[in-house]
C-alpha atoms as a PDB file:
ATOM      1  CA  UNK A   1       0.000   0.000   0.000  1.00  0.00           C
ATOM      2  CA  UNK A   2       1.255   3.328  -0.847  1.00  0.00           C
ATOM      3  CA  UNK A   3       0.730   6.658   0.591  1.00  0.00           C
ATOM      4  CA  UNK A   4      -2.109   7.461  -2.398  1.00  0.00           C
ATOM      5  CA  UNK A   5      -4.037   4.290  -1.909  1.00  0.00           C
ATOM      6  CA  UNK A   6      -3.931   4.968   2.069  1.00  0.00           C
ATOM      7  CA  UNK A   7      -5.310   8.413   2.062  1.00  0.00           C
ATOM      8  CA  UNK A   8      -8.188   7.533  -0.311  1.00  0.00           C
ATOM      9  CA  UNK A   9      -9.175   4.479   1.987  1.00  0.00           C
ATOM     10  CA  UNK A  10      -8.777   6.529   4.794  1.00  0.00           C
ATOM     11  CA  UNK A  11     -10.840   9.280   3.005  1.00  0.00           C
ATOM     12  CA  UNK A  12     -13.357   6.316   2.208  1.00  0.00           C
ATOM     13  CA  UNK A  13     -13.788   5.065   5.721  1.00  0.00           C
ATOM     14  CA  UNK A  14     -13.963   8.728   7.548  1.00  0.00           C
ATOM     15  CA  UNK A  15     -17.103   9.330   4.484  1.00  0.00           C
ATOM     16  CA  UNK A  16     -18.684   6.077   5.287  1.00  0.00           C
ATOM     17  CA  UNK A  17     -17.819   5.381   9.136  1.00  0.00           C
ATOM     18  CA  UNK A  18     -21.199   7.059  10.275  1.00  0.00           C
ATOM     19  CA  UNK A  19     -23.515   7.037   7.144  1.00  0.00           C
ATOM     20  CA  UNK A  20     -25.368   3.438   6.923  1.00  0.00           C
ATOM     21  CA  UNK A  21     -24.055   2.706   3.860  1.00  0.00           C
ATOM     22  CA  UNK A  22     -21.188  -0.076   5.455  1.00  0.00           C
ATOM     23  CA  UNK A  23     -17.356   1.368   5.967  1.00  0.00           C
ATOM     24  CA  UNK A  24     -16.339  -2.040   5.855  1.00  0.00           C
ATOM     25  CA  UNK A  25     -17.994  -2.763   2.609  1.00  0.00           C
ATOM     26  CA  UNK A  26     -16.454   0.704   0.928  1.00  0.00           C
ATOM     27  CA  UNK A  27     -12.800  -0.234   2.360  1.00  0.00           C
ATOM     28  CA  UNK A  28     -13.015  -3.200   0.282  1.00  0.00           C
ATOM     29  CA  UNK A  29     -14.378  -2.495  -2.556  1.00  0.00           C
ATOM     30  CA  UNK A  30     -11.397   0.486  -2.633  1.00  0.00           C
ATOM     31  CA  UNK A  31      -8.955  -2.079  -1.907  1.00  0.00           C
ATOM     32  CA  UNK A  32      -9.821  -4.712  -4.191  1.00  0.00           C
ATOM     33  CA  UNK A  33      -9.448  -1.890  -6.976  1.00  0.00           C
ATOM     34  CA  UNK A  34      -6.150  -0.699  -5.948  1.00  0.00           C
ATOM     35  CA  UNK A  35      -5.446  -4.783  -6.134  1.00  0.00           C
ATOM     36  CA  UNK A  36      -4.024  -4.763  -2.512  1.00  0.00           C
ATOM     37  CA  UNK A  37      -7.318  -6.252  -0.472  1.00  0.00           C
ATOM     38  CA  UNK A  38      -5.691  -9.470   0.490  1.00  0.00           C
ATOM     39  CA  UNK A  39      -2.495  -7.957   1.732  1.00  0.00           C
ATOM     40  CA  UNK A  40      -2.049  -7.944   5.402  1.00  0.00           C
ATOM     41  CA  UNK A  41      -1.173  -4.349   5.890  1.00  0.00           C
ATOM     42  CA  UNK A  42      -4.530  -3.755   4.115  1.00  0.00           C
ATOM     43  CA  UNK A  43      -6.646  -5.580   6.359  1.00  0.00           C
ATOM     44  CA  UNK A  44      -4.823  -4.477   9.586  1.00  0.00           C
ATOM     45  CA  UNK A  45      -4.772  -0.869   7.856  1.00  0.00           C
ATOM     46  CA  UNK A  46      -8.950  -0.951   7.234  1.00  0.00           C
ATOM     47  CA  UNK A  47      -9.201  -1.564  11.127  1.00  0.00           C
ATOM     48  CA  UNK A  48      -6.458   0.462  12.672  1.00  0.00           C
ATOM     49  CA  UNK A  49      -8.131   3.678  10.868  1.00  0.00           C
ATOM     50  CA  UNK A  50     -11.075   3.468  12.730  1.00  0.00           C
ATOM     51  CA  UNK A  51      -8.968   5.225  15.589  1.00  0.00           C
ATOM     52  CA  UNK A  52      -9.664   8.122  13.961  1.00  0.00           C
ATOM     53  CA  UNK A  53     -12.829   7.990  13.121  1.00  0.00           C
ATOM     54  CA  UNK A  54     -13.262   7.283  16.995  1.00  0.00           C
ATOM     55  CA  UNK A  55     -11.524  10.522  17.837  1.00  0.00           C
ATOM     56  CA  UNK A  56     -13.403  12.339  15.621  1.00  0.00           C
ATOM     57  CA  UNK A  57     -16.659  11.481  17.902  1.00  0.00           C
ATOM     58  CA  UNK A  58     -14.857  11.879  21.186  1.00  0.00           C
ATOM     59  CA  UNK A  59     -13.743  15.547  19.621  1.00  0.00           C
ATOM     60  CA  UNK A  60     -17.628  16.689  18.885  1.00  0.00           C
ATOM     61  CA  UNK A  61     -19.014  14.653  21.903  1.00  0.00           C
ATOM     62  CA  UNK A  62     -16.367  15.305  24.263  1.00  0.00           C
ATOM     63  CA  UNK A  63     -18.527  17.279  27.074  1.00  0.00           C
ATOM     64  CA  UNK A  64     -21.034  13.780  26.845  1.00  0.00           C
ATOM     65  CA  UNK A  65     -17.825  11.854  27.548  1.00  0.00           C
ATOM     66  CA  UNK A  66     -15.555  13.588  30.275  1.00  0.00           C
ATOM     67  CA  UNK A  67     -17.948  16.696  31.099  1.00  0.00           C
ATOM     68  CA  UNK A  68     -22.233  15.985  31.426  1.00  0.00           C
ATOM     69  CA  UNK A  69     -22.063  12.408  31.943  1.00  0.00           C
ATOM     70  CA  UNK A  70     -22.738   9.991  34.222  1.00  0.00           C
ATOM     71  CA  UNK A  71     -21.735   6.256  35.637  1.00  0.00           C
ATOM     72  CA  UNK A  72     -24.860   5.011  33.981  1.00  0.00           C
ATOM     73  CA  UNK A  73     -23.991   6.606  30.395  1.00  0.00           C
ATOM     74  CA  UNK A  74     -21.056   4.175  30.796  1.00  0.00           C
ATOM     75  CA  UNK A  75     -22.736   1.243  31.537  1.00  0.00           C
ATOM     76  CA  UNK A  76     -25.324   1.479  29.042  1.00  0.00           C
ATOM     77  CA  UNK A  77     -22.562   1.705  26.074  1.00  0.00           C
ATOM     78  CA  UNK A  78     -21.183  -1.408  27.925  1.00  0.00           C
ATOM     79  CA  UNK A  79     -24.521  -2.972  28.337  1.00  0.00           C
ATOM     80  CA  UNK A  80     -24.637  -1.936  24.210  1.00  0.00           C
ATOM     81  CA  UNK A  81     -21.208  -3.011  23.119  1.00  0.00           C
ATOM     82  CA  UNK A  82     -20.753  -6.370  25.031  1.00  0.00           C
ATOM     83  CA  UNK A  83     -22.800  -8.503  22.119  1.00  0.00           C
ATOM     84  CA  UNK A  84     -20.189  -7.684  19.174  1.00  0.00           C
ATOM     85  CA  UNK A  85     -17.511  -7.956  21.416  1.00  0.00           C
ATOM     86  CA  UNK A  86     -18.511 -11.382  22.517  1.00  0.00           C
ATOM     87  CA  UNK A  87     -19.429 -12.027  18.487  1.00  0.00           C
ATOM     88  CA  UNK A  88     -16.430 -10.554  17.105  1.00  0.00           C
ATOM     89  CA  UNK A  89     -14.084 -12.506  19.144  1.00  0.00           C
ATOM     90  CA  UNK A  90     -15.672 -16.399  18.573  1.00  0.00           C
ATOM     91  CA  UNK A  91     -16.115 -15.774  14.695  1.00  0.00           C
ATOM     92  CA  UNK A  92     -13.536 -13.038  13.538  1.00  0.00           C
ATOM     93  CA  UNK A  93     -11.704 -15.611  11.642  1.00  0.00           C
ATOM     94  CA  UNK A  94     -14.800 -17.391   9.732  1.00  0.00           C
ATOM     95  CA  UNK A  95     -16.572 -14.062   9.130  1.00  0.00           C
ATOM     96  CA  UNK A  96     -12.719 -12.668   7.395  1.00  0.00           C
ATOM     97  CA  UNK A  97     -12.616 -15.865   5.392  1.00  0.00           C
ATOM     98  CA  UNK A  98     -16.167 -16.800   3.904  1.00  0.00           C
ATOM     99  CA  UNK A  99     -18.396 -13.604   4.297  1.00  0.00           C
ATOM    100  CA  UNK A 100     -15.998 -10.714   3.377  1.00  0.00           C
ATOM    101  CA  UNK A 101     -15.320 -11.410  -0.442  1.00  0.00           C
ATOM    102  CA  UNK A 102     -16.508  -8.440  -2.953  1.00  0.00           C
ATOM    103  CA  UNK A 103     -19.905 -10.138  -4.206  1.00  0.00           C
ATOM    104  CA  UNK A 104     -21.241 -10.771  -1.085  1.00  0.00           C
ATOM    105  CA  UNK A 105     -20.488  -7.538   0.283  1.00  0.00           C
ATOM    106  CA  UNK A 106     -22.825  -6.262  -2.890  1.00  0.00           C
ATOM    107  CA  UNK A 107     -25.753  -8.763  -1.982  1.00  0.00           C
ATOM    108  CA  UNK A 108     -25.426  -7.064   1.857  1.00  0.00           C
ATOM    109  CA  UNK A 109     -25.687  -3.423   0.220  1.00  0.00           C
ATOM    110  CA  UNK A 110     -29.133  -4.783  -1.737  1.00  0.00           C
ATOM    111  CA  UNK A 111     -30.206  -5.982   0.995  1.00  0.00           C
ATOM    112  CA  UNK A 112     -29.491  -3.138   3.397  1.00  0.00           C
ATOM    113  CA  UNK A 113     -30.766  -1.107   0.832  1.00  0.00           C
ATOM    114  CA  UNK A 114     -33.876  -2.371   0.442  1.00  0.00           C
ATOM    115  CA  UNK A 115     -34.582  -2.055   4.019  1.00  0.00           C
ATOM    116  CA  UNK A 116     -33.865   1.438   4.203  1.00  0.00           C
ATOM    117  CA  UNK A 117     -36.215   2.420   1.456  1.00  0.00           C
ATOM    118  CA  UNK A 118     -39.117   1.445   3.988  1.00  0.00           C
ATOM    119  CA  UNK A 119     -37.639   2.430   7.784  1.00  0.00           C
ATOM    120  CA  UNK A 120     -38.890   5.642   7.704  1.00  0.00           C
ATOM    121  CA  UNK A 121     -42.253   4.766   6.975  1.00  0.00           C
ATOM    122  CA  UNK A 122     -42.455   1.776   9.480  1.00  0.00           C
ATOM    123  CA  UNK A 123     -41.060   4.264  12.199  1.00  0.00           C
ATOM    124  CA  UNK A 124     -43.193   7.054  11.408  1.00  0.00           C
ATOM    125  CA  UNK A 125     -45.127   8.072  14.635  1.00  0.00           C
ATOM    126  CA  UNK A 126     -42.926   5.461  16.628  1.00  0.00           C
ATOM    127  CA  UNK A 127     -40.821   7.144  18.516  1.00  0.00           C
ATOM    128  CA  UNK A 128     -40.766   8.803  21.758  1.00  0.00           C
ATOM    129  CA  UNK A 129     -37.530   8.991  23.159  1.00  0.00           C
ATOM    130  CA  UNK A 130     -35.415  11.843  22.554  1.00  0.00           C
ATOM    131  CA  UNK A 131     -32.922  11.789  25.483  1.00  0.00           C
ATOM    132  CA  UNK A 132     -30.400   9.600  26.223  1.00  0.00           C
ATOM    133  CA  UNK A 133     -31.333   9.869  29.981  1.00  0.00           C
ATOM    134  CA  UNK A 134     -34.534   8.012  29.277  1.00  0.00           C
ATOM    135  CA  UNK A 135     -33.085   5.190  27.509  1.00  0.00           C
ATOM    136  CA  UNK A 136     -32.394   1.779  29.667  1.00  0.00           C
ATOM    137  CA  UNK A 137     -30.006  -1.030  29.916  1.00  0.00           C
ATOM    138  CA  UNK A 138     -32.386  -3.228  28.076  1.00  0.00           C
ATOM    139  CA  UNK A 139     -32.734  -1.049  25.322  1.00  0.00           C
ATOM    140  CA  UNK A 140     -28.915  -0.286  25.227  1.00  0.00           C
ATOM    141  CA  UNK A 141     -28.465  -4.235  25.429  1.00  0.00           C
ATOM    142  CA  UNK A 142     -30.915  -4.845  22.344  1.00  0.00           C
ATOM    143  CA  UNK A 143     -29.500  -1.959  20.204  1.00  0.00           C
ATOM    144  CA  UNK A 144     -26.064  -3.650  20.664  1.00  0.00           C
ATOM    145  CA  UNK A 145     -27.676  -7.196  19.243  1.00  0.00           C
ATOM    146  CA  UNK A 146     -28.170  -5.145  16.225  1.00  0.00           C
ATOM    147  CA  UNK A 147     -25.046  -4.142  15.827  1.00  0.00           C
ATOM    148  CA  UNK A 148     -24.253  -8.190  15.604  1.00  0.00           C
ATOM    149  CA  UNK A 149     -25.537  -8.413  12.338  1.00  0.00           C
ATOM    150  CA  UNK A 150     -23.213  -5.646  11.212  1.00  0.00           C
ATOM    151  CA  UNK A 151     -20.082  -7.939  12.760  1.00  0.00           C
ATOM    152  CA  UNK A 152     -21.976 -11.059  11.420  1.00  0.00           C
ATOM    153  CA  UNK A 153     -22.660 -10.150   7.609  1.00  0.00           C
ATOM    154  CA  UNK A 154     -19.942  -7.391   6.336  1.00  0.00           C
ATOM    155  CA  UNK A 155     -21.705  -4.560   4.077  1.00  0.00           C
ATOM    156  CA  UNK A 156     -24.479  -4.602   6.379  1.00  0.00           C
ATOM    157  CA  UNK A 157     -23.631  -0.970   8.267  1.00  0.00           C
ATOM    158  CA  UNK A 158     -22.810  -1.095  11.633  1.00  0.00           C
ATOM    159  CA  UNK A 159     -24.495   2.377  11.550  1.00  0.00           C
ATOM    160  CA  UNK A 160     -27.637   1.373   9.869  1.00  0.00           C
ATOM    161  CA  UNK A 161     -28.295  -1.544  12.205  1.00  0.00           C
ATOM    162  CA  UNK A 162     -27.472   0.362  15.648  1.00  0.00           C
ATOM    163  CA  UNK A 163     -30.023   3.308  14.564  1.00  0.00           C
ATOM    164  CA  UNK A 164     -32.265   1.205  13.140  1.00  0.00           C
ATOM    165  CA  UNK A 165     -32.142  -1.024  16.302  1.00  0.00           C
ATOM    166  CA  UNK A 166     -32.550   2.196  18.239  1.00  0.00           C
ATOM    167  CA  UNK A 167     -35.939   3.161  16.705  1.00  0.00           C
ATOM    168  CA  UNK A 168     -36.705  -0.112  16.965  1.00  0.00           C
ATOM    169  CA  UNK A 169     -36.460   1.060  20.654  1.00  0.00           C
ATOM    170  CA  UNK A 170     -38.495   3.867  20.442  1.00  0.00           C
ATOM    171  CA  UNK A 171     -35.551   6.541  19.973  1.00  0.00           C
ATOM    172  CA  UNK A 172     -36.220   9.361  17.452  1.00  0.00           C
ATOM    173  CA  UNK A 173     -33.746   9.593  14.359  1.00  0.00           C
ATOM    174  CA  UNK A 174     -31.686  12.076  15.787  1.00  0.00           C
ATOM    175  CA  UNK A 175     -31.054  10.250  19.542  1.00  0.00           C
ATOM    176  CA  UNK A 176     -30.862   6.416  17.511  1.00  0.00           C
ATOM    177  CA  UNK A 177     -28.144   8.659  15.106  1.00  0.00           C
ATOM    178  CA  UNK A 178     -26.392   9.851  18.236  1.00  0.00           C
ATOM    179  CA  UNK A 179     -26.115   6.753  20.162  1.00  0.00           C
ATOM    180  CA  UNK A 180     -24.994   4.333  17.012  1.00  0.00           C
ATOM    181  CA  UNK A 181     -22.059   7.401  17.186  1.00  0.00           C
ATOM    182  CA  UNK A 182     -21.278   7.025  20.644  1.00  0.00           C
ATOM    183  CA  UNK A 183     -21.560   3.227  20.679  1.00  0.00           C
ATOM    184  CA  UNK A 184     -19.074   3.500  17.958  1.00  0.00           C
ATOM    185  CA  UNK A 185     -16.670   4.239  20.093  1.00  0.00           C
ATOM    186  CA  UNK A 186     -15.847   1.339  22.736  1.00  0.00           C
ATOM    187  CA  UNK A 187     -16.738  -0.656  19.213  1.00  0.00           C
ATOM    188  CA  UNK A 188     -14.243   0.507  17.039  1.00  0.00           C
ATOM    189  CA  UNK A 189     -11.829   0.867  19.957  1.00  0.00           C
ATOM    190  CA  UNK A 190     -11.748  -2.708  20.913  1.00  0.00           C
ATOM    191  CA  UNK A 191     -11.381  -3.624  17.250  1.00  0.00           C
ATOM    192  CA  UNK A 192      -8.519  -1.546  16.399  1.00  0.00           C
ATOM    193  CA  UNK A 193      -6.646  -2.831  20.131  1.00  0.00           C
ATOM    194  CA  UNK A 194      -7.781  -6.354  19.042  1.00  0.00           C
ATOM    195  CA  UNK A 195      -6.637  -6.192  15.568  1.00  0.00           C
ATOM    196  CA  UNK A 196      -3.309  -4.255  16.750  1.00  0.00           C
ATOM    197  CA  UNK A 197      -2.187  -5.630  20.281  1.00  0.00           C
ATOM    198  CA  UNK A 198      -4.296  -9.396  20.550  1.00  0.00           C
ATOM    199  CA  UNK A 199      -4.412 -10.941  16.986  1.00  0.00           C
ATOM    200  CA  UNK A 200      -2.027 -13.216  15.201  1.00  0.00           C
ATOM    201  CA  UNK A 201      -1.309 -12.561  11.635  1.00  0.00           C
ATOM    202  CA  UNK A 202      -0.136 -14.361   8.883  1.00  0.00           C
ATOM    203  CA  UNK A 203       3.099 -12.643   7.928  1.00  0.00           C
ATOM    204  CA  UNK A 204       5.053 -15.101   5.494  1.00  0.00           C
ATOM    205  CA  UNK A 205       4.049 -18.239   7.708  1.00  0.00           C
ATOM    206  CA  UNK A 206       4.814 -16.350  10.828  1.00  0.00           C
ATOM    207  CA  UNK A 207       2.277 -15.361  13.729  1.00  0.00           C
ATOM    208  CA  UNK A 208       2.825 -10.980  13.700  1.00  0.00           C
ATOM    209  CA  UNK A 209       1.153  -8.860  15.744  1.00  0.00           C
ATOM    210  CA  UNK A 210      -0.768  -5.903  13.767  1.00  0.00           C
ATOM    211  CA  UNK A 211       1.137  -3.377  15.348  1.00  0.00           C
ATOM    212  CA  UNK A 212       4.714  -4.876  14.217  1.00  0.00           C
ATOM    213  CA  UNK A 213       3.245  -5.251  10.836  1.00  0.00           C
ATOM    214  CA  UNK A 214       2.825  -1.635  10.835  1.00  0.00           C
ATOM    215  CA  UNK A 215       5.885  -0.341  12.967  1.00  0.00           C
ATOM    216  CA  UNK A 216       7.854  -3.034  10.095  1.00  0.00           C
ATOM    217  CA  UNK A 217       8.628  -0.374   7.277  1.00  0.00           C
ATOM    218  CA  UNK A 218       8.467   3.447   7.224  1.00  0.00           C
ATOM    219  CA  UNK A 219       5.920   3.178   4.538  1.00  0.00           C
ATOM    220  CA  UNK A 220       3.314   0.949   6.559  1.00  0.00           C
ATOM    221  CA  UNK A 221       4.207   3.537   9.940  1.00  0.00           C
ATOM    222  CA  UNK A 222       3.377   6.904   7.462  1.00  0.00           C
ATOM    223  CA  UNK A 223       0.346   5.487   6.007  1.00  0.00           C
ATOM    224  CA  UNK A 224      -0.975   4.432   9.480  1.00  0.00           C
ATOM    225  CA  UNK A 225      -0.228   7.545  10.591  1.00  0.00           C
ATOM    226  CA  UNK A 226      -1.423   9.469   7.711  1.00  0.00           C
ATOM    227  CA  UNK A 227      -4.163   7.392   7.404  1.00  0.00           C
ATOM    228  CA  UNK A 228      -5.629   8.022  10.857  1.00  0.00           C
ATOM    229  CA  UNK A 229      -5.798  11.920  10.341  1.00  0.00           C
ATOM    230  CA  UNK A 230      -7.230  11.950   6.989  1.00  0.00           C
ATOM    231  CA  UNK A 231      -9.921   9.613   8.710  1.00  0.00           C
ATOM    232  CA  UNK A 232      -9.987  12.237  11.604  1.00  0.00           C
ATOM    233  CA  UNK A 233     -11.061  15.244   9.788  1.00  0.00           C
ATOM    234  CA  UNK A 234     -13.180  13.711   7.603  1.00  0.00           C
ATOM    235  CA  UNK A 235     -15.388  11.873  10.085  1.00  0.00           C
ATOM    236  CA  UNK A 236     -15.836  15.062  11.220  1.00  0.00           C
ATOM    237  CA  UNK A 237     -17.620  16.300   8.401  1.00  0.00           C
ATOM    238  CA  UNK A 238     -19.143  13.408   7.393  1.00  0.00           C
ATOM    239  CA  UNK A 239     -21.043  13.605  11.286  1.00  0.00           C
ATOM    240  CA  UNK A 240     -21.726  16.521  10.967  1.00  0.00           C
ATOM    241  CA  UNK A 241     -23.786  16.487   8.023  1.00  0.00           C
ATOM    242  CA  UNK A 242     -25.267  13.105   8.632  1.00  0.00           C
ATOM    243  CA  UNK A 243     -27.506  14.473  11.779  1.00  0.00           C
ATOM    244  CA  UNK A 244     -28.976  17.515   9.827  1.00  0.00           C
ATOM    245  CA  UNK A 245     -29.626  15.200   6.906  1.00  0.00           C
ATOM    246  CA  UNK A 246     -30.913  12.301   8.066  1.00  0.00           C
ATOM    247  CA  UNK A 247     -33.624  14.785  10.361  1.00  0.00           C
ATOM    248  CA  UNK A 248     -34.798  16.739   7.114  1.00  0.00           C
ATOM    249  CA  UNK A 249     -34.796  13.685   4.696  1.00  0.00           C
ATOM    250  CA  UNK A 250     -34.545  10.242   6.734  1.00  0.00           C
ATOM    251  CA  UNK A 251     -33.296   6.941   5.301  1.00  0.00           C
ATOM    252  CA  UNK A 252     -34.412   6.925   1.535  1.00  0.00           C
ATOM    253  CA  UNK A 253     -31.809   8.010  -0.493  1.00  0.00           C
ATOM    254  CA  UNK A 254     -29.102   5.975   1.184  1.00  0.00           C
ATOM    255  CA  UNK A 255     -31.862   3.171   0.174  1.00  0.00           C
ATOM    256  CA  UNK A 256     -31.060   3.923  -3.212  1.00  0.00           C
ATOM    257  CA  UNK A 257     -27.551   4.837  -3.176  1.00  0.00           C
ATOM    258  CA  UNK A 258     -26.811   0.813  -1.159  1.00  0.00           C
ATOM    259  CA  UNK A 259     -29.055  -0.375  -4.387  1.00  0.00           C
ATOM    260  CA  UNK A 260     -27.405   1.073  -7.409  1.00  0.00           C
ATOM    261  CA  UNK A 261     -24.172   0.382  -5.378  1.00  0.00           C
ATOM    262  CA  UNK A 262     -24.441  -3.317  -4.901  1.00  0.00           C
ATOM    263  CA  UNK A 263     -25.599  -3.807  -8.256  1.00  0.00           C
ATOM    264  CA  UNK A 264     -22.758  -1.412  -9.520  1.00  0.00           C
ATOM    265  CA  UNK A 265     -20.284  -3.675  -7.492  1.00  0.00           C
ATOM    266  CA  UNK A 266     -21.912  -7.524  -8.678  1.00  0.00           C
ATOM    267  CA  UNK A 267     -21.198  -6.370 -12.094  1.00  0.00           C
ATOM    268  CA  UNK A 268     -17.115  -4.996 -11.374  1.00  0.00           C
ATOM    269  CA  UNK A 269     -16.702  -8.427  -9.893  1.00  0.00           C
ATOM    270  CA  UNK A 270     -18.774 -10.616 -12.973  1.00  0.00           C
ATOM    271  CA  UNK A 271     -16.894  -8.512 -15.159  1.00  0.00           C
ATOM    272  CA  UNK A 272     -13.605  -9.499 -13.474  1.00  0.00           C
ATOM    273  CA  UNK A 273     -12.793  -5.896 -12.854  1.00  0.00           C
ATOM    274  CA  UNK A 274     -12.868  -6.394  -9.077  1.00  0.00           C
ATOM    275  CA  UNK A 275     -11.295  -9.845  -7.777  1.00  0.00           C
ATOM    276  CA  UNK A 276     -12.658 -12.148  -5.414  1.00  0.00           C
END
């Protein structure tokens, strides 16, 4: 991976991070047409990045974090977050093998997509809650069983399934939009320590740790490094606009836009212009 290819994935995953159209899915797809997506560094890379993104939400949520909280905001991203950890761990090696080739990432954006086009008008009317203060440990619990599916079936959205589970908990768009960001965070930071500090990979027949994979060349270090930034700032953005969007025009359009791109992506790879 060069610099180039790192800043546009890192570009690709600070865009897609927080909209519920599936980082993960994005990542590869940008990967596979660079022709690096089974390297190492590239998978280790498409984790590791997600610090960023994760600072990005502690940087616009900071006063919920160290300043207005509370013991029980805490324990309700805990109660949210244990699931996928518990997931993540007993099946990260089956789900990187058999579910996270191009074509099934494209039947996951059809299918995401589809369900989008209809969430707004299943919710409408539905929800109540508009404060984090009012939402339980159950209902933290239950929106973290929805973001399973995410872990289970790449191309999914971690995103879309954590606000859709939080509507399906009676949270408005905006507080289900919120949380999925803030649940994001203990997420995305036990993957990137897991993937970094606990893993095993493959290095030449060799068990590596991610983080010696990385610290192993000057060019792996910089486009870590760079990587992360570019992520930074443009998470940023990207959560920034997704709030005020997704309150004036809902789900719809990223509906559409997970359509046209699976079908967009099952053709690259029957065409042989992205590899399996």
């Amino acid at each position: 991976m060069n610099l180039f290819e790192a800043i546009i994935i890192a570009i690709v995953e600070g865009i897609t991070e927080f909209l519920p159209i599936s980082s993960t899915g994005h990542m590869v797809i940008a990967s596979s047409l660079f022709g690096i997506h089974k390297e190492q560094f590239t998978k280790i890379f498409e984790v590791s990045i997600q610090l960023g993104a994760i600072l990005a939400v502690v940087a616009l949520y900071w006063k919920k974090f160290f300043v207005d909280t509370s013991r029980s905001f805490y324990l309700k991203l805990l109660a949210a977050v244990i699931p996928a950890l518990l997931f993540g761990k007993l099946f990260d090696d089956i789900i990187e093998e058999k579910l996270g080739s191009p074509a099934f990432i494209a039947w996951m954006f059809i299918v995401g997509g589809v369900i989008l086009l209809f969430v707004d008008r299943y919710f409408e009317n539905k929800t109540v809650i508009d404060d984090e203060k009012e939402l339980g440990y159950a209902k933290s619990f239950i929106i973290g069983l929805f973001q399973v599916l995410a872990v289970a079936f790449p191309g999914i959205s971690r995103s879309a399934a954590t606000i859709i589970g939080g509507m399906t908990q009676k949270l408005t768009r905006r507080l289900a939009a919120e949380f999925s960001f803030l649940l994001a965070v203990p997420t995305m930071a036990a993957a990137t320590a897991y993937s970094l500090v606990v893993k095993d990979w493959d290095e030449g027949g060799a068990a590596v740790k991610g983080y010696k994979i990385i610290l192993a060349s000057p060019e792996n270090t910089t486009a870590f490094i760079v990587g992360n930034l570019v992520a930074f700032f443009v998470a940023i953005l990207a959560i920034k606009f997704f709030i005020g969007f997704l309150q004036k025009h809902g789900f719809r359009v990223f509906g559409w836009y997970r359509i046209i791109a699976g079908i967009t992506l099952l053709i690259l790879v029957w065409k042989g212009v992205i590899k399996e």
